[in-house]
PDB file of N, CA and C in Angstrom:
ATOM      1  N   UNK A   1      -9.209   1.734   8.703  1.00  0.00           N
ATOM      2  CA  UNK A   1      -8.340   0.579   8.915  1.00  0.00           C
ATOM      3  C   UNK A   1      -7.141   0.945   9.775  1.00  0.00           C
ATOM      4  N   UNK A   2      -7.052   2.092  10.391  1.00  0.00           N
ATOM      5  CA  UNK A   2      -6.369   2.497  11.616  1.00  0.00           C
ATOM      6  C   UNK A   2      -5.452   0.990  12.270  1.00  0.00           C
ATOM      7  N   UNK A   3      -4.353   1.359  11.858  1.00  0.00           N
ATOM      8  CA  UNK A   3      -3.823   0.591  13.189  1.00  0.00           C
ATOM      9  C   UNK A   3      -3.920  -1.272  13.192  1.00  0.00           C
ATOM     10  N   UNK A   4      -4.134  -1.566  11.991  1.00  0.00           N
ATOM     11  CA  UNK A   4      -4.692  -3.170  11.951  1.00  0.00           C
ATOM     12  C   UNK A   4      -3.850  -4.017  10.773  1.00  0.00           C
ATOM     13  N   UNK A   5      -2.911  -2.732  10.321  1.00  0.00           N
ATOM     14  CA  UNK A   5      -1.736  -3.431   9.501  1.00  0.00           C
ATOM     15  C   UNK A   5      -1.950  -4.323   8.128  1.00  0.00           C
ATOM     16  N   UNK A   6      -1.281  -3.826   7.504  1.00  0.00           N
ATOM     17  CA  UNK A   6      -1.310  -4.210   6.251  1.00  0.00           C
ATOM     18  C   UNK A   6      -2.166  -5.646   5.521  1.00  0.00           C
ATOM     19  N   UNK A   7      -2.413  -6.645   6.278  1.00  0.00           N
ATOM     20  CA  UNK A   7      -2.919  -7.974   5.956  1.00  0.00           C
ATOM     21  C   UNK A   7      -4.006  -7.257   5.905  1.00  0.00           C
ATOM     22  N   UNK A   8      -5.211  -6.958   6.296  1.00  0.00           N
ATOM     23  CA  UNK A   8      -6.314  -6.308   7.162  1.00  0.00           C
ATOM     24  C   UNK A   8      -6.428  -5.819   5.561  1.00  0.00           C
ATOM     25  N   UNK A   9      -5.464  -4.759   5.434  1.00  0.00           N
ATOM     26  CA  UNK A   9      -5.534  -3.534   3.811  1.00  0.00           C
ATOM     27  C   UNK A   9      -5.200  -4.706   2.846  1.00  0.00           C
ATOM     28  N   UNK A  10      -5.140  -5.531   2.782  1.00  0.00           N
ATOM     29  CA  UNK A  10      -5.048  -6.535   1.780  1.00  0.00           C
ATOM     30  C   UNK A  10      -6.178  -7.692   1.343  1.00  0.00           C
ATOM     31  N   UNK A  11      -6.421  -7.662   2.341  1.00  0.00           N
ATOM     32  CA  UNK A  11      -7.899  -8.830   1.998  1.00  0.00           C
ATOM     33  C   UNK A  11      -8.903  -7.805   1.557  1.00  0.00           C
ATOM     34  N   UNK A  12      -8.745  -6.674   1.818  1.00  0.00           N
ATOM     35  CA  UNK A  12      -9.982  -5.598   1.803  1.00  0.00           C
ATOM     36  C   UNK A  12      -9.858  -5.265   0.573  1.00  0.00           C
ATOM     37  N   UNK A  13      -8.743  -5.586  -0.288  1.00  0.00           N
ATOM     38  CA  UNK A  13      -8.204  -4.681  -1.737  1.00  0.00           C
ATOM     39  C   UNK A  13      -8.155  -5.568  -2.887  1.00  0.00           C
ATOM     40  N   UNK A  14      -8.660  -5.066  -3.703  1.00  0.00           N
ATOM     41  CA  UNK A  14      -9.023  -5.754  -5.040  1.00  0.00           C
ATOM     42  C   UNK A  14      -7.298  -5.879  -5.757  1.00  0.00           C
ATOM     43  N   UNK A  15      -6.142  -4.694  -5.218  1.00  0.00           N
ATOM     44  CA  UNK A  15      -4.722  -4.957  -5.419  1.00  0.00           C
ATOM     45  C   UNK A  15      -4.048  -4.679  -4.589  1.00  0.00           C
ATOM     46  N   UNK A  16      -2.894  -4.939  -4.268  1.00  0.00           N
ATOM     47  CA  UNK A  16      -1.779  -3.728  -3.233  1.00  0.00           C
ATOM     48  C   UNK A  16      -0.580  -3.995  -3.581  1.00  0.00           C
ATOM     49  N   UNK A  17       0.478  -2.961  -4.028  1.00  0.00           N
ATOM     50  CA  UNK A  17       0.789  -2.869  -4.573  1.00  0.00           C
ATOM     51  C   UNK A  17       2.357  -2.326  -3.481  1.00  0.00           C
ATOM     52  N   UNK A  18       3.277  -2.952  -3.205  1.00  0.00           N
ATOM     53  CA  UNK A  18       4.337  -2.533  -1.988  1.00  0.00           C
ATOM     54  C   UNK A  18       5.598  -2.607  -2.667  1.00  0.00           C
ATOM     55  N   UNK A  19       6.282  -1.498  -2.155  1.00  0.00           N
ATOM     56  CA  UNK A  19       7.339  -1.005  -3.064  1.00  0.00           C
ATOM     57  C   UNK A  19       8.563  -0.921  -1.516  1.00  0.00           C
ATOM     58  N   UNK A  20       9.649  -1.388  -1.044  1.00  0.00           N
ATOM     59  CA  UNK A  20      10.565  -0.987   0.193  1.00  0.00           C
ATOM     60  C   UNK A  20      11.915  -0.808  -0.446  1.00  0.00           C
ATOM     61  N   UNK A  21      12.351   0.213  -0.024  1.00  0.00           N
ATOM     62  CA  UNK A  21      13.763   0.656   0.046  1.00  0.00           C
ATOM     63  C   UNK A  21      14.524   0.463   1.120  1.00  0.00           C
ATOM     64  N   UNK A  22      15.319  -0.651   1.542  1.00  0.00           N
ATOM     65  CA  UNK A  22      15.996  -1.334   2.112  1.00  0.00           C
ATOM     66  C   UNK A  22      17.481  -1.821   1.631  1.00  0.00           C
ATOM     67  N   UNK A  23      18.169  -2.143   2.474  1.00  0.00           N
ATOM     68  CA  UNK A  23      19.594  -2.978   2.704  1.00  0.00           C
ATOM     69  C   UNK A  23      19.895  -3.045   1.169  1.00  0.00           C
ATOM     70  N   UNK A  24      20.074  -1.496   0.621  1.00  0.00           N
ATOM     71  CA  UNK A  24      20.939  -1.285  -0.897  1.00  0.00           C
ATOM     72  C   UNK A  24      19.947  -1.538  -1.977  1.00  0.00           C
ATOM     73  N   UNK A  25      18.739  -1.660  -1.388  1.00  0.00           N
ATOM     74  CA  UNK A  25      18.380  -2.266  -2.905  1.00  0.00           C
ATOM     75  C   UNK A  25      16.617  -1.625  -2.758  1.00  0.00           C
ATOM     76  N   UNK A  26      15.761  -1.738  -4.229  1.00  0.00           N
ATOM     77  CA  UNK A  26      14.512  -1.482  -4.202  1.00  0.00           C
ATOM     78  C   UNK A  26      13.890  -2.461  -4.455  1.00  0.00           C
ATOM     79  N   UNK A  27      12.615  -3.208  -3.232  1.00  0.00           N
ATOM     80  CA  UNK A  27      12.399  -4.265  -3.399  1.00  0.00           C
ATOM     81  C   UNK A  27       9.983  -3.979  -3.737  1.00  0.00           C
ATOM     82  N   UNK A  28      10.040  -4.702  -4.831  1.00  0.00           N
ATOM     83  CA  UNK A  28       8.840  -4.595  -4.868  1.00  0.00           C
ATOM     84  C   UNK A  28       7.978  -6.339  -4.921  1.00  0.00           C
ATOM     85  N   UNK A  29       6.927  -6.019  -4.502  1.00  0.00           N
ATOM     86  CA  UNK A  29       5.934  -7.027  -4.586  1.00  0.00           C
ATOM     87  C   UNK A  29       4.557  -6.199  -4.716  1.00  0.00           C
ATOM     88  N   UNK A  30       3.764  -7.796  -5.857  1.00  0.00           N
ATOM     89  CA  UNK A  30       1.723  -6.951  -6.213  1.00  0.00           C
ATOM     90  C   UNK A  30       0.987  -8.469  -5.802  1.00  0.00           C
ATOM     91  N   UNK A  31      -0.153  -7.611  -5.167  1.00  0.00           N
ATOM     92  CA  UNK A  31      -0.804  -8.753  -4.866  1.00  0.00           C
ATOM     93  C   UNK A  31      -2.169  -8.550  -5.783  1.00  0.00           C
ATOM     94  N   UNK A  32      -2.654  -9.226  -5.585  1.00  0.00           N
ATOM     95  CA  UNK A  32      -4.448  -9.550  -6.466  1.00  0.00           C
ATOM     96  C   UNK A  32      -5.127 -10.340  -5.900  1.00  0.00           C
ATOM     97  N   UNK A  33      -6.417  -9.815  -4.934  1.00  0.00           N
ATOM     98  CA  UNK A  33      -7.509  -9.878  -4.078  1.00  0.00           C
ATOM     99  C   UNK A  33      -6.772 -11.141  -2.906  1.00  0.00           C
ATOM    100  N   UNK A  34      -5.420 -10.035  -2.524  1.00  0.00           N
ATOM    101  CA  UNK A  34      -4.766 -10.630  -1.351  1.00  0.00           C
ATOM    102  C   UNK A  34      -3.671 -12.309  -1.658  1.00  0.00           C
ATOM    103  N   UNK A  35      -3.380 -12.273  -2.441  1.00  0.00           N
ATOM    104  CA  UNK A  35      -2.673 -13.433  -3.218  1.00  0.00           C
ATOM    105  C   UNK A  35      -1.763 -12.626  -3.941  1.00  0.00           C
ATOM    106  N   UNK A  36      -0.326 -12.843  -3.626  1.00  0.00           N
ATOM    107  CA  UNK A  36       0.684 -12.515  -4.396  1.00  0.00           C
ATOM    108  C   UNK A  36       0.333 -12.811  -6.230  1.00  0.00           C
ATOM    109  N   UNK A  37       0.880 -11.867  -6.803  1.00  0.00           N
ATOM    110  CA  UNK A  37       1.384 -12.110  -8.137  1.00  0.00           C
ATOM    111  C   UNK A  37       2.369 -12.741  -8.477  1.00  0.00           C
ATOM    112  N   UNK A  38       3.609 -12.354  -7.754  1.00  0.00           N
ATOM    113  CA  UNK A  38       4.927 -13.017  -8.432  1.00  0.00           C
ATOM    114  C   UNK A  38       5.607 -12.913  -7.139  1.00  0.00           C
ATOM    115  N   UNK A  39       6.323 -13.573  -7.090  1.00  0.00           N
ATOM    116  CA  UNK A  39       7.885 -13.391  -5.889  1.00  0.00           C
ATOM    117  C   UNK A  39       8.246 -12.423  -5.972  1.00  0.00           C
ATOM    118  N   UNK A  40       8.872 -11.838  -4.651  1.00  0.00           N
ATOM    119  CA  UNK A  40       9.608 -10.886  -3.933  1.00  0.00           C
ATOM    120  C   UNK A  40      10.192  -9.880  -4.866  1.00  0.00           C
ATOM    121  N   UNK A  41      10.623  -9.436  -5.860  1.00  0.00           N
ATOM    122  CA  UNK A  41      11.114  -8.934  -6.400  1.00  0.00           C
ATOM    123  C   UNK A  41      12.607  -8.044  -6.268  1.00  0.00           C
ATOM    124  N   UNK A  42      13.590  -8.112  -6.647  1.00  0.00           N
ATOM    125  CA  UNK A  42      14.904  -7.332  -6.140  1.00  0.00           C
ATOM    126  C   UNK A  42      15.136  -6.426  -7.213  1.00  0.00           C
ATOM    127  N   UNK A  43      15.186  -5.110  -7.006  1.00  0.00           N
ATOM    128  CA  UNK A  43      15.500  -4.251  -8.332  1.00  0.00           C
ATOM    129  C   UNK A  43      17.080  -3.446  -7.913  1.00  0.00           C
ATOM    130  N   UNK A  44      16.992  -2.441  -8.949  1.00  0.00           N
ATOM    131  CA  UNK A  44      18.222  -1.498  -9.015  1.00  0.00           C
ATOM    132  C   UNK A  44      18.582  -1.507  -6.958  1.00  0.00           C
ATOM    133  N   UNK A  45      20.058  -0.741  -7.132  1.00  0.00           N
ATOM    134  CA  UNK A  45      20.547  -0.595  -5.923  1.00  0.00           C
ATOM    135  C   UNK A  45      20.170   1.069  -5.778  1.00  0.00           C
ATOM    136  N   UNK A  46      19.947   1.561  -4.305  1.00  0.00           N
ATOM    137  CA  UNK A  46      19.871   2.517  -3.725  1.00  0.00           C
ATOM    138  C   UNK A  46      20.267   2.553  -2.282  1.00  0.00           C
ATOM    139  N   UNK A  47      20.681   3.826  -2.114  1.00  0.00           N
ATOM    140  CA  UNK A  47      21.202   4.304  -1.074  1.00  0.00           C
ATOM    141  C   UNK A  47      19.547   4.922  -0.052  1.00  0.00           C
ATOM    142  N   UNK A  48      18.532   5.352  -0.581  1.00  0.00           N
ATOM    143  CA  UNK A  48      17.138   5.448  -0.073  1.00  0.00           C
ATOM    144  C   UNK A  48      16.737   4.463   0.880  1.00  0.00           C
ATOM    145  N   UNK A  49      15.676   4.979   1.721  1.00  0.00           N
ATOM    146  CA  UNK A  49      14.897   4.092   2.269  1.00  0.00           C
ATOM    147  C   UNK A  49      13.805   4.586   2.234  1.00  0.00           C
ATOM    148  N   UNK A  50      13.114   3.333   2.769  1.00  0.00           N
ATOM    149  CA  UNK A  50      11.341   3.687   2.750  1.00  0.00           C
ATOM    150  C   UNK A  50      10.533   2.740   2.111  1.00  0.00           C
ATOM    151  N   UNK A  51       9.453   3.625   2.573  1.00  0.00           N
ATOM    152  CA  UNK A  51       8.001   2.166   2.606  1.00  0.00           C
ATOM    153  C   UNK A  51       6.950   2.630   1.688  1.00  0.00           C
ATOM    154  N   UNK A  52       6.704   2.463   0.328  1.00  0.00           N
ATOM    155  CA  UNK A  52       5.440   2.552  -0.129  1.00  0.00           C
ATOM    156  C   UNK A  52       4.248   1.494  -0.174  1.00  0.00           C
ATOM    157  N   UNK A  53       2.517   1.872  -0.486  1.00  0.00           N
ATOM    158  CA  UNK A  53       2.315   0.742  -0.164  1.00  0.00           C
ATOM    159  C   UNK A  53       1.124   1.347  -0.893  1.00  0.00           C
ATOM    160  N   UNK A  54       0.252   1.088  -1.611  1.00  0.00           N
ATOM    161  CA  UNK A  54      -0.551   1.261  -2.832  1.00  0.00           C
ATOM    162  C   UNK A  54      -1.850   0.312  -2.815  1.00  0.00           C
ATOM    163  N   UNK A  55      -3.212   0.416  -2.352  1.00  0.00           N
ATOM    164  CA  UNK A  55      -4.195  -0.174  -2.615  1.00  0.00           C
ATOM    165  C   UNK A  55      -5.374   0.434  -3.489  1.00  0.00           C
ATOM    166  N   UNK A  56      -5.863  -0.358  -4.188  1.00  0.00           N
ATOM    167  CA  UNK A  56      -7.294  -0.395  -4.163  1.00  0.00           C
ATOM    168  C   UNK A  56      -8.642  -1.480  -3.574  1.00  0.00           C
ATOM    169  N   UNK A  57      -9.434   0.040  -2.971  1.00  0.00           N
ATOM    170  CA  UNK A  57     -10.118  -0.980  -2.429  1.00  0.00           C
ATOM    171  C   UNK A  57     -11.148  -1.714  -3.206  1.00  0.00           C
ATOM    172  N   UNK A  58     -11.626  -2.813  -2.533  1.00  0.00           N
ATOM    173  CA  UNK A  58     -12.301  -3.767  -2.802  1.00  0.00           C
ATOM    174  C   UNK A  58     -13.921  -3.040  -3.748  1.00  0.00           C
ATOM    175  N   UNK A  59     -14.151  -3.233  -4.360  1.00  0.00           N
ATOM    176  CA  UNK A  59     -15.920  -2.244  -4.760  1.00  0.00           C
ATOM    177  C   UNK A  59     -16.481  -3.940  -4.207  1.00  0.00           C
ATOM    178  N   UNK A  60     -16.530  -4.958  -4.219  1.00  0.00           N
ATOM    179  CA  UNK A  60     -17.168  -5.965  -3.482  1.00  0.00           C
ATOM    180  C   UNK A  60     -17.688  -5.982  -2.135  1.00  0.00           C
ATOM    181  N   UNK A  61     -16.189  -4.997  -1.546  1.00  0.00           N
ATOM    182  CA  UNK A  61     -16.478  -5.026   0.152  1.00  0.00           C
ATOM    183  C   UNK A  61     -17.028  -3.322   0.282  1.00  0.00           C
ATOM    184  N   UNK A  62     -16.157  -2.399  -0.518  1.00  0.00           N
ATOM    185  CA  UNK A  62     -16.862  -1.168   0.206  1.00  0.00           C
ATOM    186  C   UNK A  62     -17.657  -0.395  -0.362  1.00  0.00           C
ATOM    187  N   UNK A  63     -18.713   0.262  -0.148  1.00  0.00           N
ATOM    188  CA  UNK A  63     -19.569   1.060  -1.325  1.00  0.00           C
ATOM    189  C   UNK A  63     -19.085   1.891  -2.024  1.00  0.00           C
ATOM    190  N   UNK A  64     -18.096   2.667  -1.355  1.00  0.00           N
ATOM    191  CA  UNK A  64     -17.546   4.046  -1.958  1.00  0.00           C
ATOM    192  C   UNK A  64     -16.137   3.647  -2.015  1.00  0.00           C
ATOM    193  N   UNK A  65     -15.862   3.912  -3.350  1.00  0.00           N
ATOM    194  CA  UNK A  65     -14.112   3.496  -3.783  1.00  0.00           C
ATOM    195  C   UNK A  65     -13.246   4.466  -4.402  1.00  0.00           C
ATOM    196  N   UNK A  66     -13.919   5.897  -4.588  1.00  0.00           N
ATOM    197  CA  UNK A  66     -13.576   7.015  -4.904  1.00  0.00           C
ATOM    198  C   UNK A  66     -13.020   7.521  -3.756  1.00  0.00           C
ATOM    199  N   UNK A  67     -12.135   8.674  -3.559  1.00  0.00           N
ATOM    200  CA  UNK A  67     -11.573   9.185  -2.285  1.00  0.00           C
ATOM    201  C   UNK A  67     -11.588  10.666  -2.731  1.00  0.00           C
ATOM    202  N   UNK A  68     -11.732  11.809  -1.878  1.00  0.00           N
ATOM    203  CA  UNK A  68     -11.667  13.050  -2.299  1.00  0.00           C
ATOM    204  C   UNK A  68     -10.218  13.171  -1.527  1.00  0.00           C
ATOM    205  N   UNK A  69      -9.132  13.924  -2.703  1.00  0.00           N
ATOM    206  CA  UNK A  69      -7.842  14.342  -2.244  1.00  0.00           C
ATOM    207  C   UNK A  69      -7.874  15.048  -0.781  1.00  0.00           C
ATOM    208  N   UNK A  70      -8.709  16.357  -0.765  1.00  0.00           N
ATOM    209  CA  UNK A  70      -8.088  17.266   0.183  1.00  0.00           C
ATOM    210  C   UNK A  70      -9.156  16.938   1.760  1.00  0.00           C
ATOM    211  N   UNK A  71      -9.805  15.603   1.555  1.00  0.00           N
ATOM    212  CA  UNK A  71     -10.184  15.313   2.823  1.00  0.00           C
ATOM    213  C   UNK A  71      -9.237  14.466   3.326  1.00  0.00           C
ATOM    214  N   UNK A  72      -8.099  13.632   2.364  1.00  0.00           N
ATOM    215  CA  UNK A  72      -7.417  12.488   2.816  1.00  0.00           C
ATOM    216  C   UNK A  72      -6.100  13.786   3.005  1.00  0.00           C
ATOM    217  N   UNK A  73      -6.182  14.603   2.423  1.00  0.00           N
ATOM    218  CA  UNK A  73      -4.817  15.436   3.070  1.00  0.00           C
ATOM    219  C   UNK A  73      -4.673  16.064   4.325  1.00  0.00           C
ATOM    220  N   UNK A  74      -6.163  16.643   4.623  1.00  0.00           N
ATOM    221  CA  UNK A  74      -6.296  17.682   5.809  1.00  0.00           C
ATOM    222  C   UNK A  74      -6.898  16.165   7.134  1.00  0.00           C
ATOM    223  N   UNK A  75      -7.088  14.947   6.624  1.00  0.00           N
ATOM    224  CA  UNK A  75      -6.767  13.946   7.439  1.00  0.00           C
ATOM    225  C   UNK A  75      -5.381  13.524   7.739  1.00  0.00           C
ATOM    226  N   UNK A  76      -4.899  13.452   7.097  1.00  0.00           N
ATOM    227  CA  UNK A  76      -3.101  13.195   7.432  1.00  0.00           C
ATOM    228  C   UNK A  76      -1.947  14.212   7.977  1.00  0.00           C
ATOM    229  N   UNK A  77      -3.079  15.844   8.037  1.00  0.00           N
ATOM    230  CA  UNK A  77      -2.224  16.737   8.246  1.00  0.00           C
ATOM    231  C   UNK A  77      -2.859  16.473   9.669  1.00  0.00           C
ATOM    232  N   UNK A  78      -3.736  15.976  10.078  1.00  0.00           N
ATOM    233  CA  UNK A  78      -4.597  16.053  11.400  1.00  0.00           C
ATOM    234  C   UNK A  78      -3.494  15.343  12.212  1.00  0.00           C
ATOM    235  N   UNK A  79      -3.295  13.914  11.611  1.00  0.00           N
ATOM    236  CA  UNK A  79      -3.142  13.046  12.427  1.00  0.00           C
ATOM    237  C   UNK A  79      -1.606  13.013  12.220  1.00  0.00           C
ATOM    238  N   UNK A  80      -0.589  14.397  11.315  1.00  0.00           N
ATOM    239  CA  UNK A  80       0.510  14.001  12.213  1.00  0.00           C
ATOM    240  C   UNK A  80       1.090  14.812  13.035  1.00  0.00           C
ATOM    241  N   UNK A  81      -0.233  15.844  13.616  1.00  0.00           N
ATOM    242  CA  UNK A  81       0.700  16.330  14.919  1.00  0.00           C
ATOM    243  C   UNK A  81      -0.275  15.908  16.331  1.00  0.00           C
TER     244      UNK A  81
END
């Protein structure tokens, strides 16, 4: 799913689950098979930033929903230099 942005990882996911550290504050939202759960959410204040972003995929759409750790690591060590 290279490059096709988050909507794309959301219809594909049975959840997703987005967590941002922004403008003082920690803001979360969950979705379920691409349909929000609840509103925007505003939590505690922080001085942090950053982007988490948490799926599972779909077992409807993909065959294999298991992931082996150290192929998704020595993939991410690939692709950040």
């Amino acid at each position: 799913l290279h490059g096709v942005g988050v909507s794309v990882v959301n219809a594909l996911s049975s959840k997703v689950s987005v967590e941002v550290r922004t403008d003082g504050h920690r803001w979360t939202q969950d979705y379920k098979m691409g349909v929000p759960t609840a509103p925007l959410a505003k939590h505690e204040a922080t001085e942090e930033t950053g982007t988490s972003v948490t799926f599972w995929a779909d077992a409807d759409v993909f065959e294999t929903t298991e992931y082996s750790f150290e192929t998704l690591a020595r993939r991410f060590q690939e692709m950040a230099f």
